[in-house]
C-alpha atoms as a PDB file:
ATOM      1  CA  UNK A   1      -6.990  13.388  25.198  1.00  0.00           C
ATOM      2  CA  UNK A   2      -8.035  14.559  28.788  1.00  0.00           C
ATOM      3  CA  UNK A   3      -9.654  17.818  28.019  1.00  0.00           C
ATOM      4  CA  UNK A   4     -10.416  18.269  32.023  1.00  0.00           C
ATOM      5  CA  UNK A   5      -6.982  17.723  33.157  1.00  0.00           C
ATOM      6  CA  UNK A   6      -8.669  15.264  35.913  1.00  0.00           C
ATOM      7  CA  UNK A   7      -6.483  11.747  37.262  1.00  0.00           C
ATOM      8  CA  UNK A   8      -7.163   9.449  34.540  1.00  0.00           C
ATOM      9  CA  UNK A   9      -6.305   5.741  33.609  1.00  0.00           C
ATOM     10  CA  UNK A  10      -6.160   4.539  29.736  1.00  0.00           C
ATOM     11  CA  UNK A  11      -5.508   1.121  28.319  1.00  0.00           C
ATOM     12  CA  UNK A  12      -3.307   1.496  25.024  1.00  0.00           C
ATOM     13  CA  UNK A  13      -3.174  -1.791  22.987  1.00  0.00           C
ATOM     14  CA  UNK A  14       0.757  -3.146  22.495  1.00  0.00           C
ATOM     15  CA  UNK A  15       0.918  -4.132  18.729  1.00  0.00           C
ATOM     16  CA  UNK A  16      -0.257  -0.205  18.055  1.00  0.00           C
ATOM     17  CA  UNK A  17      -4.334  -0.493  18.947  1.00  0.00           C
ATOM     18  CA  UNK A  18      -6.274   2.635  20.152  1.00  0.00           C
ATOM     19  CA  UNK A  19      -5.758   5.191  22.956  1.00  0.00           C
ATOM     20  CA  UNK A  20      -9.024   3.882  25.346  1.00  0.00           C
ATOM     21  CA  UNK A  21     -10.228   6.244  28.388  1.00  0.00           C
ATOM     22  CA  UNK A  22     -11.564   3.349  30.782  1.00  0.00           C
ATOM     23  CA  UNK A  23     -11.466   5.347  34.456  1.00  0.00           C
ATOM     24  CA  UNK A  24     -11.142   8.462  36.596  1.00  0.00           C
ATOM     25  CA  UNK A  25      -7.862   7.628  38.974  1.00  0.00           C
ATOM     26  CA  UNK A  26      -4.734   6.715  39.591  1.00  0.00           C
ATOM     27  CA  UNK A  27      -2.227   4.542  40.663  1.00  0.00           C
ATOM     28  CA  UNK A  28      -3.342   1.692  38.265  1.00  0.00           C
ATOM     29  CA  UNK A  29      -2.163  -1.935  38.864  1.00  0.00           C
ATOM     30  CA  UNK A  30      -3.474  -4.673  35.409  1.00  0.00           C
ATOM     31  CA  UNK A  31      -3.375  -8.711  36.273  1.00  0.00           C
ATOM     32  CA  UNK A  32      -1.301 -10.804  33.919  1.00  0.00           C
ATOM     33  CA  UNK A  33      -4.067 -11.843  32.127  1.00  0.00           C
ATOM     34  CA  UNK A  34      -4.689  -7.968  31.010  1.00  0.00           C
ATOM     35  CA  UNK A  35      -8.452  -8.487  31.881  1.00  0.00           C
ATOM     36  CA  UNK A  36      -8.866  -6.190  35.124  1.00  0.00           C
ATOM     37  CA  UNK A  37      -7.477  -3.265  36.362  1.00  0.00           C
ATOM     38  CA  UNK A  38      -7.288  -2.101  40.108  1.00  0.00           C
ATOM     39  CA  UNK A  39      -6.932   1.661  40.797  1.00  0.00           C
ATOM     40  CA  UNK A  40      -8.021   4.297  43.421  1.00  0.00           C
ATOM     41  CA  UNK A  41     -10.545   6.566  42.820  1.00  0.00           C
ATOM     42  CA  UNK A  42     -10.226  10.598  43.112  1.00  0.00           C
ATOM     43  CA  UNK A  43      -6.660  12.246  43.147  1.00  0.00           C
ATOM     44  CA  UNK A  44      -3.415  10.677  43.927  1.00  0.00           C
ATOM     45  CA  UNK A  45      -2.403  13.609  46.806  1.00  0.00           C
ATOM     46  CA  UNK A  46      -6.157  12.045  48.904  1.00  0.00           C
ATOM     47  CA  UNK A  47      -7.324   8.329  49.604  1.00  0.00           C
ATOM     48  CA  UNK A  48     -10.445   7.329  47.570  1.00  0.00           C
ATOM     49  CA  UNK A  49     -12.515   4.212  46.992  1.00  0.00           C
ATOM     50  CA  UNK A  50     -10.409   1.054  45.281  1.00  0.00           C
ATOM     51  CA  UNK A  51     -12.037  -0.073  42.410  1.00  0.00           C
ATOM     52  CA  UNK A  52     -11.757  -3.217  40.050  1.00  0.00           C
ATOM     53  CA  UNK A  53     -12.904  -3.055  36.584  1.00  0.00           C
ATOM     54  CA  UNK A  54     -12.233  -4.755  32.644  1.00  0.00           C
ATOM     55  CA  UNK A  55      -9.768  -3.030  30.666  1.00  0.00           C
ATOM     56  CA  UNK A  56     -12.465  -2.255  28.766  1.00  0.00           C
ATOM     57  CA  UNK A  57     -13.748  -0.137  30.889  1.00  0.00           C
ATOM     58  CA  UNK A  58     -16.671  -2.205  31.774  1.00  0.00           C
ATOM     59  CA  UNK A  59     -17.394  -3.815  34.952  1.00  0.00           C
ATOM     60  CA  UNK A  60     -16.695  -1.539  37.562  1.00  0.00           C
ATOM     61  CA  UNK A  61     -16.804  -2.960  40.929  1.00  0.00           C
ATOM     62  CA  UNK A  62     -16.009  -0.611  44.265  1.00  0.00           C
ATOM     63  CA  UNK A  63     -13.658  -3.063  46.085  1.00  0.00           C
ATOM     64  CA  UNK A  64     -13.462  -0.444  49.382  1.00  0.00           C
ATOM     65  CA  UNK A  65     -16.181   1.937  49.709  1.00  0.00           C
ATOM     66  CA  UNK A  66     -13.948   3.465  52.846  1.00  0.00           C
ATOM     67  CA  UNK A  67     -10.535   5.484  51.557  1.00  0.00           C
ATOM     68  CA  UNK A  68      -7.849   3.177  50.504  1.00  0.00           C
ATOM     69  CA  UNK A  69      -4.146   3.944  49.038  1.00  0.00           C
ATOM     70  CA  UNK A  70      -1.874   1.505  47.026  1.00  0.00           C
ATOM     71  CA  UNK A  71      -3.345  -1.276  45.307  1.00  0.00           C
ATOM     72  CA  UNK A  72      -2.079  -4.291  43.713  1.00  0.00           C
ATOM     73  CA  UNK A  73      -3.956  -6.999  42.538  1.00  0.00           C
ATOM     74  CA  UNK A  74      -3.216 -11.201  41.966  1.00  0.00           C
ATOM     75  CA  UNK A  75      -2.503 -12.585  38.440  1.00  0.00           C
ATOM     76  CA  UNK A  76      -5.939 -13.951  38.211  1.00  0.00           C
ATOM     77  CA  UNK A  77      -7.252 -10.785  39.380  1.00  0.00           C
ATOM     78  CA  UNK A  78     -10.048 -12.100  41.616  1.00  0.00           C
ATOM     79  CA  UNK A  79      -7.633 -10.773  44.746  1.00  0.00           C
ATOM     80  CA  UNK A  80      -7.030  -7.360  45.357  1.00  0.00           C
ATOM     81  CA  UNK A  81      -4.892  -5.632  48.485  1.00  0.00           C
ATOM     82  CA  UNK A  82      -4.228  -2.113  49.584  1.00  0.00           C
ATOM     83  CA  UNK A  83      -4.109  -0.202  52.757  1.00  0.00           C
ATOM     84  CA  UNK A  84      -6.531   2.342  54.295  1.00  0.00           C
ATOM     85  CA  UNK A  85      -7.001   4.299  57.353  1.00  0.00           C
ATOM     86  CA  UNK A  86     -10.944   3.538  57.385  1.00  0.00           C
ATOM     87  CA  UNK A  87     -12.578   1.375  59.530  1.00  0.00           C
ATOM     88  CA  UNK A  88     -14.800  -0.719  57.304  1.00  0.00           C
ATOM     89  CA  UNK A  89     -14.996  -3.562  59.237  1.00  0.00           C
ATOM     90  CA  UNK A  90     -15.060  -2.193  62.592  1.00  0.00           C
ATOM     91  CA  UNK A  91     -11.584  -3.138  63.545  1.00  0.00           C
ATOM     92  CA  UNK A  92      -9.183  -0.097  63.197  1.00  0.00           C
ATOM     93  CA  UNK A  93     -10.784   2.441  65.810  1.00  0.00           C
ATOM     94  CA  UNK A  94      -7.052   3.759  65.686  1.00  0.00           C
ATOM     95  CA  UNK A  95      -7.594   5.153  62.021  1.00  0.00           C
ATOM     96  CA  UNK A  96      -3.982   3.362  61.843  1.00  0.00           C
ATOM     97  CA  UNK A  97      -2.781   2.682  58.085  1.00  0.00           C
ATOM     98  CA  UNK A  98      -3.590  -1.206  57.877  1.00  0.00           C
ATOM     99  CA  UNK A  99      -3.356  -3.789  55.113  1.00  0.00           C
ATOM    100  CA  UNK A 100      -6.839  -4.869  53.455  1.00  0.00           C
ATOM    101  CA  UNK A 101      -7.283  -7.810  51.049  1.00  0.00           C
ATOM    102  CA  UNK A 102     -10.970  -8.057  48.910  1.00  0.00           C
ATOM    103  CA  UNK A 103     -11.310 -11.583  47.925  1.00  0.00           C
ATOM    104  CA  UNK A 104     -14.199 -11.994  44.778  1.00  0.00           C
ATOM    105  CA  UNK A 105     -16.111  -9.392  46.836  1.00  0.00           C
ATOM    106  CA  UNK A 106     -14.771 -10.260  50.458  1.00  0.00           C
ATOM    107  CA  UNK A 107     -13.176  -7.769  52.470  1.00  0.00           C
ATOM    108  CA  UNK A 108     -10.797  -9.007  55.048  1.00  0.00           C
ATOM    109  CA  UNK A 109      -8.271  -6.961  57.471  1.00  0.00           C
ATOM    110  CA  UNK A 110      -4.983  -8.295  57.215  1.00  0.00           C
ATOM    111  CA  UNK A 111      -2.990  -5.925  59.525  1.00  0.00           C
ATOM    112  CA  UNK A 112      -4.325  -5.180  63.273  1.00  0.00           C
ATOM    113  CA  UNK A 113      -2.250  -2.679  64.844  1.00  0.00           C
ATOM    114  CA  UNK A 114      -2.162   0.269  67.871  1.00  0.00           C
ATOM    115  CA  UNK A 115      -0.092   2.465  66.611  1.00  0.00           C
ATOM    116  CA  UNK A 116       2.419   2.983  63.072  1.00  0.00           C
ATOM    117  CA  UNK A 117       1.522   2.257  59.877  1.00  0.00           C
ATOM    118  CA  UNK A 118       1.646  -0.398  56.946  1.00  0.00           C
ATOM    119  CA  UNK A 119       2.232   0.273  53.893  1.00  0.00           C
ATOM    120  CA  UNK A 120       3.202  -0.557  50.262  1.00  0.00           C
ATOM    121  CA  UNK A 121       1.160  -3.837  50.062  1.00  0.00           C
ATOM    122  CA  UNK A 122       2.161  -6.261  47.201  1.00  0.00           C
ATOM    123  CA  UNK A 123      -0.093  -9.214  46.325  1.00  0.00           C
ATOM    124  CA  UNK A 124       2.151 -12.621  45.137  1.00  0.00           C
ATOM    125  CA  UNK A 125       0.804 -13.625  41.483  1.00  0.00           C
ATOM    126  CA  UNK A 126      -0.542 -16.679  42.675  1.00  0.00           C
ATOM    127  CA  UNK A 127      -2.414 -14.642  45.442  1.00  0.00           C
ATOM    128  CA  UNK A 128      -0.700 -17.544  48.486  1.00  0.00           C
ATOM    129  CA  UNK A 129       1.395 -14.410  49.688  1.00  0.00           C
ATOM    130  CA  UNK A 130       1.111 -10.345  50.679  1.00  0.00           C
ATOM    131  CA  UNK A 131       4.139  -8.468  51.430  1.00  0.00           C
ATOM    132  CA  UNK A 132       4.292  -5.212  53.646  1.00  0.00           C
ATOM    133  CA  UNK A 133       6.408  -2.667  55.013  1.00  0.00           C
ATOM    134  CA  UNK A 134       5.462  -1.653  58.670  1.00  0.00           C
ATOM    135  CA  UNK A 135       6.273   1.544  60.957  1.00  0.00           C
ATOM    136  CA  UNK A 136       4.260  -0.694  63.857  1.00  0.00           C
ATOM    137  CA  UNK A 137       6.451  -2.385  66.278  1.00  0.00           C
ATOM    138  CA  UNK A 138       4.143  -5.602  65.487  1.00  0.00           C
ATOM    139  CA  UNK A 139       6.729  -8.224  67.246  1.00  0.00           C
ATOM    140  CA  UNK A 140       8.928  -5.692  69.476  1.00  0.00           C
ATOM    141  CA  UNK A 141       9.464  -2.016  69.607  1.00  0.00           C
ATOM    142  CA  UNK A 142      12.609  -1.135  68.225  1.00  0.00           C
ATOM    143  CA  UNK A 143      13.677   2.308  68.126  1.00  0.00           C
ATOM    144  CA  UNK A 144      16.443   2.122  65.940  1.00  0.00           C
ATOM    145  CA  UNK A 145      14.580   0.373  63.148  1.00  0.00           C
ATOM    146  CA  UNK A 146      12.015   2.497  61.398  1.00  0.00           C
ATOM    147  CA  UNK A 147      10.593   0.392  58.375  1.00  0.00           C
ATOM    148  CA  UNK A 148       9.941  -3.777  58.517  1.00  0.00           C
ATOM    149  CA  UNK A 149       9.409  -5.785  55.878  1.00  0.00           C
ATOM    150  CA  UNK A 150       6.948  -8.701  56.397  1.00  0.00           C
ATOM    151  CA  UNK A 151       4.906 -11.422  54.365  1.00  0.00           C
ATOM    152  CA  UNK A 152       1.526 -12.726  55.557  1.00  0.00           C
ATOM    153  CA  UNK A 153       1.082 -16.145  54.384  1.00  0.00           C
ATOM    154  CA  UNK A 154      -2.103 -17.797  52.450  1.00  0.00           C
ATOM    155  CA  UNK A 155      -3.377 -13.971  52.693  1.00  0.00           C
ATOM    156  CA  UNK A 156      -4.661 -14.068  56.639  1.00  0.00           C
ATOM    157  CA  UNK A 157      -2.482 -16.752  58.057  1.00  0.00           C
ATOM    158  CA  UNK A 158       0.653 -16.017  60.128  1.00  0.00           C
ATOM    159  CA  UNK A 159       2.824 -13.889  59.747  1.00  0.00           C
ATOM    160  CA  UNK A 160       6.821 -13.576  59.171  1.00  0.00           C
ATOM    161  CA  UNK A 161       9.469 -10.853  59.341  1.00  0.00           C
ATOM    162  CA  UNK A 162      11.473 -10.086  56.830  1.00  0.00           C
ATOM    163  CA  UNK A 163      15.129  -7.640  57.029  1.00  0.00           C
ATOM    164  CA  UNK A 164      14.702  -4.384  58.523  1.00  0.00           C
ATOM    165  CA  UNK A 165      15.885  -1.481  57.262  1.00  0.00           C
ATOM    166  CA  UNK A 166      17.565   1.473  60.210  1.00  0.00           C
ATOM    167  CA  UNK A 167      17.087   4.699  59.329  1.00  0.00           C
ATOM    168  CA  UNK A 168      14.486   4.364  56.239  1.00  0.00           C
END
């Protein structure tokens, strides 16, 4: 029951358990284990704070005090990524759309770029990979393709580029 019509994430148990309220938000992401939840604050339409907390509803930890979009988070849960247009760490002037990873309460910038945007972040269940789809001409400017796909490797180390899509 949501009485105030607000965003709101629930946990429901499988084999038939209770209906349990544990957050205001959205776009909800569990790790395998089923013991923490990312989501972002506030409505789905506006960026808000990411957040990590237990599914039962205890816990709550603000991963990004600036806005963020998109979470996902690693099997074990202790890795979190999502993208933002803030400038928490003092390295996206640009107010570009970069890729952030939180680490056990570390916040790292994954994506530098001028101009574009990345988006669509997916964390690897072992947390060794992130995968990303780019508007930024991050290796070459290429007019006719819109969208790239790319992986960043041991989540800060190089990165590769995967197929393109034209016209996306």
């Amino acid at each position: 029951e949501n009485p105030s019509g607000a965003d709101a994430i629930y946990v429901v148990e499988i084999e038939g358990g209770g209906l349990d309220h544990i957050a205001r938000g959205t776009m909800p992401r569990i790790d395998v284990a089923g013991a923490w939840v990312a989501f972002k604050a506030n409505s789905v339409w506006s960026d808000g704070p990411i957040h990590r907390i237990g599914v039962r509803g205890t816990g709550d930890q603000v991963v990004s005090a600036a806005d963020g979009h998109h979470p996902d988070i690693s099997a074990d849960g202790e890795r979190i990524v999502y993208t933002s247009v803030g400038d928490p760490l003092g390295s996206n002037p640009e107010g570009n759309r970069e890729i952030f990873l939180w680490d056990a309460g570390a916040t790292s910038q994954l994506t530098v770029t001028a101009s574009g945007d990345n988006t669509g972040p997916a964390i690897s269940g072992d947390g060794a990979f992130v995968y990303f789809v780019s508007t930024s001409p991050i290796f070459e400017d290429d007019w006719l393709v819109r969208r790239v796909r790319y992986r960043i490797e041991g989540c800060g180390g190089s990165l590769v580029r995967g197929g393109a899509g034209r016209g996306v």
